[in-house]
PDB file of N, CA and C in Angstrom:
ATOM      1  N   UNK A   1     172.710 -56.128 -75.307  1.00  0.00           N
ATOM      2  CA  UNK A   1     171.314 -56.294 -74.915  1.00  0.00           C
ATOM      3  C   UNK A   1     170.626 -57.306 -75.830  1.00  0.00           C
ATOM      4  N   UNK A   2     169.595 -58.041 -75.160  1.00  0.00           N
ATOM      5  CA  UNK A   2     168.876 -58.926 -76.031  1.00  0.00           C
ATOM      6  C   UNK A   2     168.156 -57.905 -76.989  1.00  0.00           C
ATOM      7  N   UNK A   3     167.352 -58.718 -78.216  1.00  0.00           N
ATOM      8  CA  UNK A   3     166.580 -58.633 -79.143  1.00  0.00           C
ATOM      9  C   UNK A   3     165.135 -57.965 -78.350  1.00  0.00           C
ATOM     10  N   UNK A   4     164.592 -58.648 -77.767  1.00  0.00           N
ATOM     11  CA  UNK A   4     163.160 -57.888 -77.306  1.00  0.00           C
ATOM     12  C   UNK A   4     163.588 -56.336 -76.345  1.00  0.00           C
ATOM     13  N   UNK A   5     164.653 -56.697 -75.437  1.00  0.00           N
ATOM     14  CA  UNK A   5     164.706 -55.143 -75.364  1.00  0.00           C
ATOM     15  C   UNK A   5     165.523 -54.111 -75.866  1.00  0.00           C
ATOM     16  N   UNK A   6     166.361 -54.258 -76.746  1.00  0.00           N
ATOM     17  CA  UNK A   6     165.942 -53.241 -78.302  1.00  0.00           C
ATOM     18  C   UNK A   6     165.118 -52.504 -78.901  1.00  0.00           C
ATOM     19  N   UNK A   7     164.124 -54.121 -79.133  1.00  0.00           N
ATOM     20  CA  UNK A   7     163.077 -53.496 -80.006  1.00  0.00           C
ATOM     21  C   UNK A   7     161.623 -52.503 -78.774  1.00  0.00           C
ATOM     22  N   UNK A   8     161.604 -52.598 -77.692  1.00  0.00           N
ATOM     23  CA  UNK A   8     161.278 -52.347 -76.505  1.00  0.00           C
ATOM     24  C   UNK A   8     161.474 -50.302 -76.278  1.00  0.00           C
ATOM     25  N   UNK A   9     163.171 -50.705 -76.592  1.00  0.00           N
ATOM     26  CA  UNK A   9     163.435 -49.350 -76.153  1.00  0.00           C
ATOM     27  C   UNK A   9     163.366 -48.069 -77.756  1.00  0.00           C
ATOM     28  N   UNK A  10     163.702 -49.001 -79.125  1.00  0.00           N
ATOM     29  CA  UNK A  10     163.149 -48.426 -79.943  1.00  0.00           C
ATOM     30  C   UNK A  10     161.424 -48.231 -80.226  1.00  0.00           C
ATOM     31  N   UNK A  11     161.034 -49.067 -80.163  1.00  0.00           N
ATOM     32  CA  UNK A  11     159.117 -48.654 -79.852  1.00  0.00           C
ATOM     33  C   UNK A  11     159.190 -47.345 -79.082  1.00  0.00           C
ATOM     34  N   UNK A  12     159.372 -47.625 -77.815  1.00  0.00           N
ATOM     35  CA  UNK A  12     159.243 -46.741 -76.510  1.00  0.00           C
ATOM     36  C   UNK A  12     159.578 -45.326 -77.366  1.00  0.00           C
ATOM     37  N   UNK A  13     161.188 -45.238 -77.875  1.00  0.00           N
ATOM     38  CA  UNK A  13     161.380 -43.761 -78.824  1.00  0.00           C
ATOM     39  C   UNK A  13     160.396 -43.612 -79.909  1.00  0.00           C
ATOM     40  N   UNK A  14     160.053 -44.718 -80.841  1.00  0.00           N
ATOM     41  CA  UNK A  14     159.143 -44.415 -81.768  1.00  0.00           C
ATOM     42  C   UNK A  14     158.193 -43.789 -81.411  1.00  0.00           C
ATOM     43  N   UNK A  15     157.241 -44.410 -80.485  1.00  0.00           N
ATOM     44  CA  UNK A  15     155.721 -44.138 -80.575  1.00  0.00           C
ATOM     45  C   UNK A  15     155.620 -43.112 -79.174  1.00  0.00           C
ATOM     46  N   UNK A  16     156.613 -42.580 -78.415  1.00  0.00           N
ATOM     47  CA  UNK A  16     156.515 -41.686 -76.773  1.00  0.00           C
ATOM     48  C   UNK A  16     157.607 -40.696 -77.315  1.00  0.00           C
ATOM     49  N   UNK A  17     157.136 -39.811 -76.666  1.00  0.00           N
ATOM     50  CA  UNK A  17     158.118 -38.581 -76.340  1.00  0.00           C
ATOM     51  C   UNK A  17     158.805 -38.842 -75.217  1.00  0.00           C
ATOM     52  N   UNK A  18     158.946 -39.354 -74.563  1.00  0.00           N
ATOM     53  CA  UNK A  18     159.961 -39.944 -73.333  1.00  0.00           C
ATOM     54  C   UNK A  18     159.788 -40.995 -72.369  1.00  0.00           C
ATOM     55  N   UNK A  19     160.462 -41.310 -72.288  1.00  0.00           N
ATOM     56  CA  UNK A  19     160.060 -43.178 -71.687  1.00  0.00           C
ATOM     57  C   UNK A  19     158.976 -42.270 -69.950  1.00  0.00           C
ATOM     58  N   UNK A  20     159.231 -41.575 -69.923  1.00  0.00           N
ATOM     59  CA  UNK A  20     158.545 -40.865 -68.448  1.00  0.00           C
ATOM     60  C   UNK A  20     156.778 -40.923 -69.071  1.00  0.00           C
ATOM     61  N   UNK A  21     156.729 -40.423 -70.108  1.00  0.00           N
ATOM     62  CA  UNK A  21     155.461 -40.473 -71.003  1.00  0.00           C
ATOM     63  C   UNK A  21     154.416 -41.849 -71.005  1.00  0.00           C
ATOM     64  N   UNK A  22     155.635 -42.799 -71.518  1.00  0.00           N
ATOM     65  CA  UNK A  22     155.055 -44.273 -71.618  1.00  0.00           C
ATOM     66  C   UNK A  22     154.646 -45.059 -70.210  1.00  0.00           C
ATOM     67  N   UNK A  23     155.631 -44.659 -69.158  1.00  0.00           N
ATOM     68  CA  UNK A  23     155.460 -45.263 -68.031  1.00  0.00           C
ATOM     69  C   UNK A  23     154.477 -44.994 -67.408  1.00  0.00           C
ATOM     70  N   UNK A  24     153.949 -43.466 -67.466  1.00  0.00           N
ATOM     71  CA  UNK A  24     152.823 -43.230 -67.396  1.00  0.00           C
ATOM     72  C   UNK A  24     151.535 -43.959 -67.954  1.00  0.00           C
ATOM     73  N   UNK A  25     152.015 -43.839 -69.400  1.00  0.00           N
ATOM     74  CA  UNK A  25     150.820 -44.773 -70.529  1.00  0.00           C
ATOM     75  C   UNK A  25     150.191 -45.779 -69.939  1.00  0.00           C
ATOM     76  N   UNK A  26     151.585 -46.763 -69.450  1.00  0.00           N
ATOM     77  CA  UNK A  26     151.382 -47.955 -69.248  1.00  0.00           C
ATOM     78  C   UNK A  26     151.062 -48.122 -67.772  1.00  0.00           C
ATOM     79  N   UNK A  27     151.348 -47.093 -67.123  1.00  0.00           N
ATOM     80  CA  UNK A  27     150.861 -47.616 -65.582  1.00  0.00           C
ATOM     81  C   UNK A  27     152.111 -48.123 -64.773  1.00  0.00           C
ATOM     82  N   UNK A  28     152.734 -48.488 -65.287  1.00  0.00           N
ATOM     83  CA  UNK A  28     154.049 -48.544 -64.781  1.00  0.00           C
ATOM     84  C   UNK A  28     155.324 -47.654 -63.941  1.00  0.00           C
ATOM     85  N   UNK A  29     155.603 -48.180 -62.635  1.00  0.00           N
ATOM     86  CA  UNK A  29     156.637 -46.998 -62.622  1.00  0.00           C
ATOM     87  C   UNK A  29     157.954 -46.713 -63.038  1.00  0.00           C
ATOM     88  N   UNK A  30     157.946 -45.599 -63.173  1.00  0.00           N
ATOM     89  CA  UNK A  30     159.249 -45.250 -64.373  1.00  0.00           C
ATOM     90  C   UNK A  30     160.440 -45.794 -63.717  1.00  0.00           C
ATOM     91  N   UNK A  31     160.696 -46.073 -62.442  1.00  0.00           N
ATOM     92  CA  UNK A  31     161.797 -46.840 -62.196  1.00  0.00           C
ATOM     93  C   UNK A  31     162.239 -48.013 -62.978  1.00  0.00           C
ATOM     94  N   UNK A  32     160.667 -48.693 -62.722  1.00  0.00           N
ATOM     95  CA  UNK A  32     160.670 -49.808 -63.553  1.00  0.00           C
ATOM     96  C   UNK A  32     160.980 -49.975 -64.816  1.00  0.00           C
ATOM     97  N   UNK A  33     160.389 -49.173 -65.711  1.00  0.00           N
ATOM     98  CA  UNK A  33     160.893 -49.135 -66.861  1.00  0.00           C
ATOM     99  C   UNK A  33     162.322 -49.327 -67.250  1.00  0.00           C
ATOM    100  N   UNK A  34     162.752 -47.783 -66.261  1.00  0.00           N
ATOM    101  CA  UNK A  34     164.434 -47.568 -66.509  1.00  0.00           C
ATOM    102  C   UNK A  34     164.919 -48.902 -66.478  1.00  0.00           C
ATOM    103  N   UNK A  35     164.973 -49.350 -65.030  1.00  0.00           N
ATOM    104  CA  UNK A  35     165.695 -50.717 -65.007  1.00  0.00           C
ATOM    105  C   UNK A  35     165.712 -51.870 -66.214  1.00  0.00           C
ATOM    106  N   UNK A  36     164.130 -51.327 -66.563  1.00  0.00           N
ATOM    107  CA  UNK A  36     164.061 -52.859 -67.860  1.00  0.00           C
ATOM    108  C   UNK A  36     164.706 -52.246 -69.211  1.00  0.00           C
ATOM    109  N   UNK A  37     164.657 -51.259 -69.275  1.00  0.00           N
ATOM    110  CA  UNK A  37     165.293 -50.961 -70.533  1.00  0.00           C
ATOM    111  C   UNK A  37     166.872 -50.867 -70.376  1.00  0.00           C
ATOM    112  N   UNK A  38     167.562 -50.739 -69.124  1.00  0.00           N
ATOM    113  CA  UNK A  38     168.875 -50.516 -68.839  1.00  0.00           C
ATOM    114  C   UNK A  38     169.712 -51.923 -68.627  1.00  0.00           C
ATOM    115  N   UNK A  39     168.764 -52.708 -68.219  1.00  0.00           N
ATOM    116  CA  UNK A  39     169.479 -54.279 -67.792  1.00  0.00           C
ATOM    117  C   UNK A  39     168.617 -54.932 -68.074  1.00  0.00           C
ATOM    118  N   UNK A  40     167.986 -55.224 -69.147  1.00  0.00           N
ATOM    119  CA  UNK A  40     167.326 -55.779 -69.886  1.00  0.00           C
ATOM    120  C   UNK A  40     165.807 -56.316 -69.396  1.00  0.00           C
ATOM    121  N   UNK A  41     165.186 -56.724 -70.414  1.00  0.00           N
ATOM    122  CA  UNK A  41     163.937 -56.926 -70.327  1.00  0.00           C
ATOM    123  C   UNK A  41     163.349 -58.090 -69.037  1.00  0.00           C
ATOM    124  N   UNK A  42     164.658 -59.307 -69.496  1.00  0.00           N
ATOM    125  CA  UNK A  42     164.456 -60.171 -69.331  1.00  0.00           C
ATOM    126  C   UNK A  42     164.967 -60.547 -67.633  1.00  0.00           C
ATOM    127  N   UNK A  43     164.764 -59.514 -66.994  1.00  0.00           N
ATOM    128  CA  UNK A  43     165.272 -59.075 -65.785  1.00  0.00           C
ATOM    129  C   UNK A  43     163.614 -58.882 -65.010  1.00  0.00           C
ATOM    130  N   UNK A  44     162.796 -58.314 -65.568  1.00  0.00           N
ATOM    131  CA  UNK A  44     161.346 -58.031 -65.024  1.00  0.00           C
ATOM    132  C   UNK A  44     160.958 -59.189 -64.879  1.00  0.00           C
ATOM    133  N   UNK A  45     159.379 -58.937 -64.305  1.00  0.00           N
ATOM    134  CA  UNK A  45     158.378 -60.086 -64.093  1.00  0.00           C
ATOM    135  C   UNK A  45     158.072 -60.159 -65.584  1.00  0.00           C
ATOM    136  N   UNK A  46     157.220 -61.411 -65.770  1.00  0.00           N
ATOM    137  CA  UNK A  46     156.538 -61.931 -66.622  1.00  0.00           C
ATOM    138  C   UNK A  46     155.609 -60.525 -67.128  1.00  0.00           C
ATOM    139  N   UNK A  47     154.594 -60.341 -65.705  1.00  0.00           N
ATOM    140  CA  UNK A  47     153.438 -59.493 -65.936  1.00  0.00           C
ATOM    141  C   UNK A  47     154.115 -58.208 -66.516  1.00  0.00           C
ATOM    142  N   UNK A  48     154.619 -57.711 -66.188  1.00  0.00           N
ATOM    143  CA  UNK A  48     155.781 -56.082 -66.610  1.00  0.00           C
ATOM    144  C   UNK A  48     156.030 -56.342 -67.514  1.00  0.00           C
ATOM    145  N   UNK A  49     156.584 -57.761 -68.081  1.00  0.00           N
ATOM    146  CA  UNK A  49     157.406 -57.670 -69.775  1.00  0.00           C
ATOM    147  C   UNK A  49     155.690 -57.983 -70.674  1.00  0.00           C
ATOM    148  N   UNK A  50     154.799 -58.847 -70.364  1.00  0.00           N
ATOM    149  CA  UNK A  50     153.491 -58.529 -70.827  1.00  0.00           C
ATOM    150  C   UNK A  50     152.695 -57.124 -71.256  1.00  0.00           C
ATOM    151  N   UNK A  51     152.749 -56.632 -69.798  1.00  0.00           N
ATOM    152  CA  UNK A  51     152.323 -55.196 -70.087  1.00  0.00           C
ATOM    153  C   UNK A  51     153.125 -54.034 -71.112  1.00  0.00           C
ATOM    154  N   UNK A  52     154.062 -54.259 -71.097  1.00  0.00           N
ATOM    155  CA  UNK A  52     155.331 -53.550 -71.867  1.00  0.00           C
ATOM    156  C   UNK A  52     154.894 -53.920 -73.162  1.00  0.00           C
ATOM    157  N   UNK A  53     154.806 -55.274 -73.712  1.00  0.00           N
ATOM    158  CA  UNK A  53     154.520 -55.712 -74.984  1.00  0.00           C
ATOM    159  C   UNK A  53     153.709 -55.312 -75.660  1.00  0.00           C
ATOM    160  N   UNK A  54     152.271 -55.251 -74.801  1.00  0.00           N
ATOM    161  CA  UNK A  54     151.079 -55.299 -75.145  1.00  0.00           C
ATOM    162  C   UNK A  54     150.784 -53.753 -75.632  1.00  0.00           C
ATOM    163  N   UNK A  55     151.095 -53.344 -74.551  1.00  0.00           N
ATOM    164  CA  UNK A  55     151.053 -51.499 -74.559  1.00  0.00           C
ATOM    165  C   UNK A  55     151.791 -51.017 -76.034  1.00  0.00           C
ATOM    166  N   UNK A  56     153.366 -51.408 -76.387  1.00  0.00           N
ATOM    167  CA  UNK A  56     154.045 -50.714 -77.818  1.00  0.00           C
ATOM    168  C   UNK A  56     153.557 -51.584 -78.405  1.00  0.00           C
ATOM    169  N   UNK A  57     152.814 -52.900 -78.598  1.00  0.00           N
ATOM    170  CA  UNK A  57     152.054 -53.437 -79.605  1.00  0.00           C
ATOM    171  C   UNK A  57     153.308 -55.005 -80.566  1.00  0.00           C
ATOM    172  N   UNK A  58     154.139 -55.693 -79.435  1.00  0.00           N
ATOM    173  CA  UNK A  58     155.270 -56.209 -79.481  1.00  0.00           C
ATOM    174  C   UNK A  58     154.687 -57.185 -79.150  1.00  0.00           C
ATOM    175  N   UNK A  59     154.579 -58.134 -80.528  1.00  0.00           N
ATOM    176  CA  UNK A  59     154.545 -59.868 -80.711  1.00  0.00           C
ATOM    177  C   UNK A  59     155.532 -60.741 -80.403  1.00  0.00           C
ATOM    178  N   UNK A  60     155.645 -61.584 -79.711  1.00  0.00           N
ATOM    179  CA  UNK A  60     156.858 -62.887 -78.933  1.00  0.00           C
ATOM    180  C   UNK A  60     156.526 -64.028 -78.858  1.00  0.00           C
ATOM    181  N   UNK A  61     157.398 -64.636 -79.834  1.00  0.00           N
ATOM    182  CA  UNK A  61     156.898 -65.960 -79.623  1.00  0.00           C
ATOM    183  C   UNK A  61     157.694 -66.278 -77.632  1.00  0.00           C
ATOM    184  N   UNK A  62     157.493 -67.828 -77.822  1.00  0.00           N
ATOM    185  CA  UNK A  62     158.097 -68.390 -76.265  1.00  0.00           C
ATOM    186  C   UNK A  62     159.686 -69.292 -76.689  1.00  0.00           C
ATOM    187  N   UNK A  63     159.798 -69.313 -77.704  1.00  0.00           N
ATOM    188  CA  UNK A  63     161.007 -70.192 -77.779  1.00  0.00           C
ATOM    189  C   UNK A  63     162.431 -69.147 -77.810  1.00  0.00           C
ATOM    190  N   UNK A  64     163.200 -69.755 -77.573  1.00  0.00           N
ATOM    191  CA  UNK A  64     164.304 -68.853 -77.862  1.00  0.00           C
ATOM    192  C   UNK A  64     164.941 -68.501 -79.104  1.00  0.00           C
ATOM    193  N   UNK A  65     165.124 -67.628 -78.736  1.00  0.00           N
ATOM    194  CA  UNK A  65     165.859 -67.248 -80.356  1.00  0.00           C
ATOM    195  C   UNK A  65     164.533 -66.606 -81.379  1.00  0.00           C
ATOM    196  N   UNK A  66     163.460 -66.622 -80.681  1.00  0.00           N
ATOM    197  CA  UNK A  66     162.421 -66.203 -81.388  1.00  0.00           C
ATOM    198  C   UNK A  66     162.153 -64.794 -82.095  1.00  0.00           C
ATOM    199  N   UNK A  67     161.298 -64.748 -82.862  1.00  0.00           N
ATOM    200  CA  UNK A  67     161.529 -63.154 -83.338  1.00  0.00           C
ATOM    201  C   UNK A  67     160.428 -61.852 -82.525  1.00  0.00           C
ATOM    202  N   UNK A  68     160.729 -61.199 -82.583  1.00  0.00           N
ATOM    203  CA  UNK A  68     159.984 -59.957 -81.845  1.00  0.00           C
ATOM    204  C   UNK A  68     159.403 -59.335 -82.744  1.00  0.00           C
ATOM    205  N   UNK A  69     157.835 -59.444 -83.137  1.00  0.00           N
ATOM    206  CA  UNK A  69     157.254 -58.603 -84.304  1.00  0.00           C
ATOM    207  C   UNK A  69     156.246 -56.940 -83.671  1.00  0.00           C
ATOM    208  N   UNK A  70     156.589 -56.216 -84.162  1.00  0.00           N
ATOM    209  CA  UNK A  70     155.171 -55.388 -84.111  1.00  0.00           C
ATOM    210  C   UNK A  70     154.473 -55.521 -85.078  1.00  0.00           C
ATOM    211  N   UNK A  71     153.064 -54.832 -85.004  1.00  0.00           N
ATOM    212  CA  UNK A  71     151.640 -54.746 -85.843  1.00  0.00           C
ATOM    213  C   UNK A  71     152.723 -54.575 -87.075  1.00  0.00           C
ATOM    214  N   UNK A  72     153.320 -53.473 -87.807  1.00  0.00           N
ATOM    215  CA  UNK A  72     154.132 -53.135 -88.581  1.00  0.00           C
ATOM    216  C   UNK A  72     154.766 -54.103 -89.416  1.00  0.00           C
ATOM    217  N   UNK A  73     155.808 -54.632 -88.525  1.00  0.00           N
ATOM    218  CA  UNK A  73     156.515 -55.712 -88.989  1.00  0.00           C
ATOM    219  C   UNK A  73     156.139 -57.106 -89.495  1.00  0.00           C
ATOM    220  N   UNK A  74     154.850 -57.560 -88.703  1.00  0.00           N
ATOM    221  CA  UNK A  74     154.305 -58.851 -88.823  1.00  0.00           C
ATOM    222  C   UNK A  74     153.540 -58.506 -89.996  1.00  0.00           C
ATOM    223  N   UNK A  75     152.702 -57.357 -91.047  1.00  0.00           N
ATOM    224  CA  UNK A  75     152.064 -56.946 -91.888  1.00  0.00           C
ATOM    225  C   UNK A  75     153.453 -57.405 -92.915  1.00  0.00           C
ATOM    226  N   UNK A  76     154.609 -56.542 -92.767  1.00  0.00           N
ATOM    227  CA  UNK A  76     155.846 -56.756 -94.086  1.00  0.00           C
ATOM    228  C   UNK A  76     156.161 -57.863 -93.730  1.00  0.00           C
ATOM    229  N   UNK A  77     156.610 -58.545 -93.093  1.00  0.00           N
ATOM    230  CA  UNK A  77     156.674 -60.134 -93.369  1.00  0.00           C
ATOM    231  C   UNK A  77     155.560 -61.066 -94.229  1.00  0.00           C
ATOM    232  N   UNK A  78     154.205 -60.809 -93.810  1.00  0.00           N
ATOM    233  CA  UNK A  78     153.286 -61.582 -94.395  1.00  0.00           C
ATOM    234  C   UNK A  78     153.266 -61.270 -95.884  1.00  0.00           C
ATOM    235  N   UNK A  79     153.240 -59.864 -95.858  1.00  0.00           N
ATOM    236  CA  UNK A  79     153.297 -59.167 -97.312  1.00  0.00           C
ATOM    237  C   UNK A  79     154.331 -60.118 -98.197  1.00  0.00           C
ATOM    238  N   UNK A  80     155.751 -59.987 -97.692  1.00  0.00           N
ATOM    239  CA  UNK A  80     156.835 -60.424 -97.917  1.00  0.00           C
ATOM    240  C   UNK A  80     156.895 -62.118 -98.429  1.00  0.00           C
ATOM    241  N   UNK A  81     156.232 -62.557 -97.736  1.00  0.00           N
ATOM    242  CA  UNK A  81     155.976 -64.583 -97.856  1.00  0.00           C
ATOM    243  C   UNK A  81     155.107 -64.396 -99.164  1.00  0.00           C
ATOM    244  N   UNK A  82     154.649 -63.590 -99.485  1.00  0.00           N
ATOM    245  CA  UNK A  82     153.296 -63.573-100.915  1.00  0.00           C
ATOM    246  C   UNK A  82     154.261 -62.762-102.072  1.00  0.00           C
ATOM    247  N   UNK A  83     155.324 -62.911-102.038  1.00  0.00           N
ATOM    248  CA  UNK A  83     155.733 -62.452-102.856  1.00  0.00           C
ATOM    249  C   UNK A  83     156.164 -63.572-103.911  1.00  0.00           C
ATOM    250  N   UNK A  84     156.863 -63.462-105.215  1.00  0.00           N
ATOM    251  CA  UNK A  84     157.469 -64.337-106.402  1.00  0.00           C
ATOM    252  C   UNK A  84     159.066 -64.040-105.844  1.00  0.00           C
ATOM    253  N   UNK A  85     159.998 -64.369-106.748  1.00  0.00           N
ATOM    254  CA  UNK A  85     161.632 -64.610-106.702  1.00  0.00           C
ATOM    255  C   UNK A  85     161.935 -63.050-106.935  1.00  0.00           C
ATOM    256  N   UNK A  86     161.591 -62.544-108.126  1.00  0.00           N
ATOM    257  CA  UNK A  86     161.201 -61.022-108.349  1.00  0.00           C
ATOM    258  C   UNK A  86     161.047 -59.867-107.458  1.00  0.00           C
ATOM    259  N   UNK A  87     159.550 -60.195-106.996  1.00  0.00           N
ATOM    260  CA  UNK A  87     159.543 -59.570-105.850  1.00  0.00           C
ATOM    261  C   UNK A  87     160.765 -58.794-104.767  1.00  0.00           C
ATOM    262  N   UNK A  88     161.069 -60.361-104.222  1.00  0.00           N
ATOM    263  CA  UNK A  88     161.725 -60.396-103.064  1.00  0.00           C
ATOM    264  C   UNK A  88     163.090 -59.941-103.472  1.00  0.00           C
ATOM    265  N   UNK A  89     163.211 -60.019-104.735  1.00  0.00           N
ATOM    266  CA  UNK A  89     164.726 -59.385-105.082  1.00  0.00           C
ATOM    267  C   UNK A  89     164.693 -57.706-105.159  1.00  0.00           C
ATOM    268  N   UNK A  90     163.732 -57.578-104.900  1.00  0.00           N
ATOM    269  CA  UNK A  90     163.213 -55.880-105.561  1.00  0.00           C
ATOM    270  C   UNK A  90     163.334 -55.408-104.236  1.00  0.00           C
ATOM    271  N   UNK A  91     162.362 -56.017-103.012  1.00  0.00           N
ATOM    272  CA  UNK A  91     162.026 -55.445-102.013  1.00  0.00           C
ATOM    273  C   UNK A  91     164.039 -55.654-101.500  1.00  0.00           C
ATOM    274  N   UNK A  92     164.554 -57.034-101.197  1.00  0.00           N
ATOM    275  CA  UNK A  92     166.137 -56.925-100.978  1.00  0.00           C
ATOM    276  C   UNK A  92     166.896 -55.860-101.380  1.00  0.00           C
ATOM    277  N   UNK A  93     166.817 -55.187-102.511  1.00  0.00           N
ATOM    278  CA  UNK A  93     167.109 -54.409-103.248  1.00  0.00           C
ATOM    279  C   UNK A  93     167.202 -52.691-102.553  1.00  0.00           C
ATOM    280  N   UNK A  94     165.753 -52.186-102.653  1.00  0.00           N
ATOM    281  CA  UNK A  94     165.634 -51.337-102.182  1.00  0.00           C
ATOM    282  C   UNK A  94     165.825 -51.264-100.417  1.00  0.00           C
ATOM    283  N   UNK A  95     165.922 -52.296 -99.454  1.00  0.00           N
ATOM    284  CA  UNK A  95     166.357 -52.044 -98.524  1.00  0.00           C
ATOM    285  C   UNK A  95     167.322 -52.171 -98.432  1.00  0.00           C
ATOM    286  N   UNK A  96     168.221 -52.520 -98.940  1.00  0.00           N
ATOM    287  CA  UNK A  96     169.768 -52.261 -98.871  1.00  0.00           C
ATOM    288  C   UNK A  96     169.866 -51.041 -98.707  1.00  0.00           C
ATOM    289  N   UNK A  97     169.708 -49.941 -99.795  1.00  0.00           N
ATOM    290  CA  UNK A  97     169.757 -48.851-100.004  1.00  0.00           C
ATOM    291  C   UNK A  97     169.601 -47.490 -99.130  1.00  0.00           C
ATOM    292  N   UNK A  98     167.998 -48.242 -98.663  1.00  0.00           N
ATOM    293  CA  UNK A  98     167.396 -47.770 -97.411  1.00  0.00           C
ATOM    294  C   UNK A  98     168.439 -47.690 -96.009  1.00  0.00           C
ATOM    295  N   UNK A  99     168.737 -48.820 -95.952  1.00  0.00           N
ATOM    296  CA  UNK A  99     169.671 -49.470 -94.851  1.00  0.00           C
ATOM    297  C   UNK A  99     170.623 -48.627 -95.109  1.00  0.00           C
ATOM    298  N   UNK A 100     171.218 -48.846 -95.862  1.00  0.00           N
ATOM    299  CA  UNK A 100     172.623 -47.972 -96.130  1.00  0.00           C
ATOM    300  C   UNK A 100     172.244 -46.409 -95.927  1.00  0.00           C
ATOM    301  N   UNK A 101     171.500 -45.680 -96.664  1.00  0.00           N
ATOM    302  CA  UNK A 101     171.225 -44.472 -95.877  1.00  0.00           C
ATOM    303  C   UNK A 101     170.959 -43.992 -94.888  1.00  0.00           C
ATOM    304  N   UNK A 102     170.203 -45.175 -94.062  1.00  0.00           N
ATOM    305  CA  UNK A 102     170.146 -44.696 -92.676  1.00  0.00           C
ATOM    306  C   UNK A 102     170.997 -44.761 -91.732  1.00  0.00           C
ATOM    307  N   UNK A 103     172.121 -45.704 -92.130  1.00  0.00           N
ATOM    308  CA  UNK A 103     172.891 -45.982 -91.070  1.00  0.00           C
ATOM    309  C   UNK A 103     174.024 -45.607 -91.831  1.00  0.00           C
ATOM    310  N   UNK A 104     173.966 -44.484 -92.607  1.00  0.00           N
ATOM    311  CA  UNK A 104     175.328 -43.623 -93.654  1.00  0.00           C
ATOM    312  C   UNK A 104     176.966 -44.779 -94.140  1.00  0.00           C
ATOM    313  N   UNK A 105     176.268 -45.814 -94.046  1.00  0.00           N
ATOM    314  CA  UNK A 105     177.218 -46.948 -94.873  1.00  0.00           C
ATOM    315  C   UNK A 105     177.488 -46.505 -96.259  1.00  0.00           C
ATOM    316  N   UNK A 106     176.440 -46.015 -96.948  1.00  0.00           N
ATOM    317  CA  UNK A 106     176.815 -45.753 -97.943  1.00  0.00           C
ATOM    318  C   UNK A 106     178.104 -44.274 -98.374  1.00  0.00           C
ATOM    319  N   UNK A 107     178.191 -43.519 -96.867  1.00  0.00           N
ATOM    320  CA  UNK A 107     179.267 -42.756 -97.032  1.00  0.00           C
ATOM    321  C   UNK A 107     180.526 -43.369 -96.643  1.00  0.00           C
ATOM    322  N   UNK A 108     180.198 -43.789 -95.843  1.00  0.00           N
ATOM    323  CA  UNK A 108     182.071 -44.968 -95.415  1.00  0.00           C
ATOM    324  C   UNK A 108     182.352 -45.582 -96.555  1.00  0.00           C
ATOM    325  N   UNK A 109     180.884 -46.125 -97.734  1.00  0.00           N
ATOM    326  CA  UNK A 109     181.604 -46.830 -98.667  1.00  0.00           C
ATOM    327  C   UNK A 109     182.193 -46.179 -99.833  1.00  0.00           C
ATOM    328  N   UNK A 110     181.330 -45.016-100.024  1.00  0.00           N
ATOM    329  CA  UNK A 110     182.132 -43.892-100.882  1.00  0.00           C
ATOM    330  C   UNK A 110     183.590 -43.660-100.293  1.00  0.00           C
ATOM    331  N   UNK A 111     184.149 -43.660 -98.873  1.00  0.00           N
ATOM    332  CA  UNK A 111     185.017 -42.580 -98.492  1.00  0.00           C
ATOM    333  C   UNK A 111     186.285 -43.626 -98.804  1.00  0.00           C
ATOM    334  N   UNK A 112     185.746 -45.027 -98.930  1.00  0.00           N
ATOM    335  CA  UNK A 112     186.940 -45.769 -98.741  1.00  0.00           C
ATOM    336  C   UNK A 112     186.840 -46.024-100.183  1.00  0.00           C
ATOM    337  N   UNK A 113     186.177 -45.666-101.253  1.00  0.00           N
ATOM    338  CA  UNK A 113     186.366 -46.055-102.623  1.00  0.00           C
ATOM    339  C   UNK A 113     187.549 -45.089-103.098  1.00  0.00           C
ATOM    340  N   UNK A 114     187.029 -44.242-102.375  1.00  0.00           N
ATOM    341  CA  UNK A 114     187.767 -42.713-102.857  1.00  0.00           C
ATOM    342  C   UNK A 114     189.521 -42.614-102.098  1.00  0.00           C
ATOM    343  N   UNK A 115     189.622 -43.362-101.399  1.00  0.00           N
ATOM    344  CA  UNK A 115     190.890 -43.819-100.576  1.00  0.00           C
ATOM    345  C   UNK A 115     191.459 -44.815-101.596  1.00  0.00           C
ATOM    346  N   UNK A 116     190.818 -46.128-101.620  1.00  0.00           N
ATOM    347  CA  UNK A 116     191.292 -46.492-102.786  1.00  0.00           C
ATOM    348  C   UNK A 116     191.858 -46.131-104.295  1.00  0.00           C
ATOM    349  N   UNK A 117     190.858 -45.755-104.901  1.00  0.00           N
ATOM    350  CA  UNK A 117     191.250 -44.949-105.947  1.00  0.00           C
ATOM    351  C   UNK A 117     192.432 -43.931-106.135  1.00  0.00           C
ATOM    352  N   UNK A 118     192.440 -43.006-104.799  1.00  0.00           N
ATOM    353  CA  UNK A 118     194.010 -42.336-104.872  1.00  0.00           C
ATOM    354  C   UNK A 118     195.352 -43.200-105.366  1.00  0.00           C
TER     355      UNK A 118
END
């Protein structure tokens, strides 16, 4: 799946209790939704992928390859550009960590240290 509907169908889980919820929100019918979140975004109208955006709060540029920001994200980026060398090594730092706990890398990397080591 592309990048915008990813971040589309993670919003949708973030901020709704069930995409049936949002479709509602948004006025949309939940068919519709399904389809855009199942075969991608970039399958809808213009107006539908607008409304979709606007509603979970999802910034797009028009070029390709562009990035997909929410309110959220576009705040830690800006934050992020105002930082020193320091900084940005700190914030790199602790999201690794982050990263790795959430996505339990850091136990595969224990399990294979511990494989090794035998």
């Amino acid at each position: 799946m592309d990048n915008l509907t990813n971040m589309v169908r993670a919003e949708i889980a973030r901020q709704y209790k069930s995409v049936r919820q949002f479709a509602f929100d948004v006025g949309i019918p939940l068919s519709t939704i399904n389809s855009a979140i199942h075969n991608g975004i970039g399958g809808s109208s213009y107006d539908t992928v607008l409304q979709i955006c606007h509603k979970l709060g999802i910034k797009a540029g028009c070029e390709e390859g562009s990035a997909y920001l929410t309110d959220d994200t576009e705040r830690l980026v800006m934050q992020y550009e105002k930082l020193d060398n320091y900084g940005r090594h700190t914030i790199a730092s602790v999201m690794q960590v982050e990263y790795d706990r959430c996505t339990n890398e850091s136990a595969t990397k224990k399990s294979r240290r511990s494989k090794i080591e035998e």
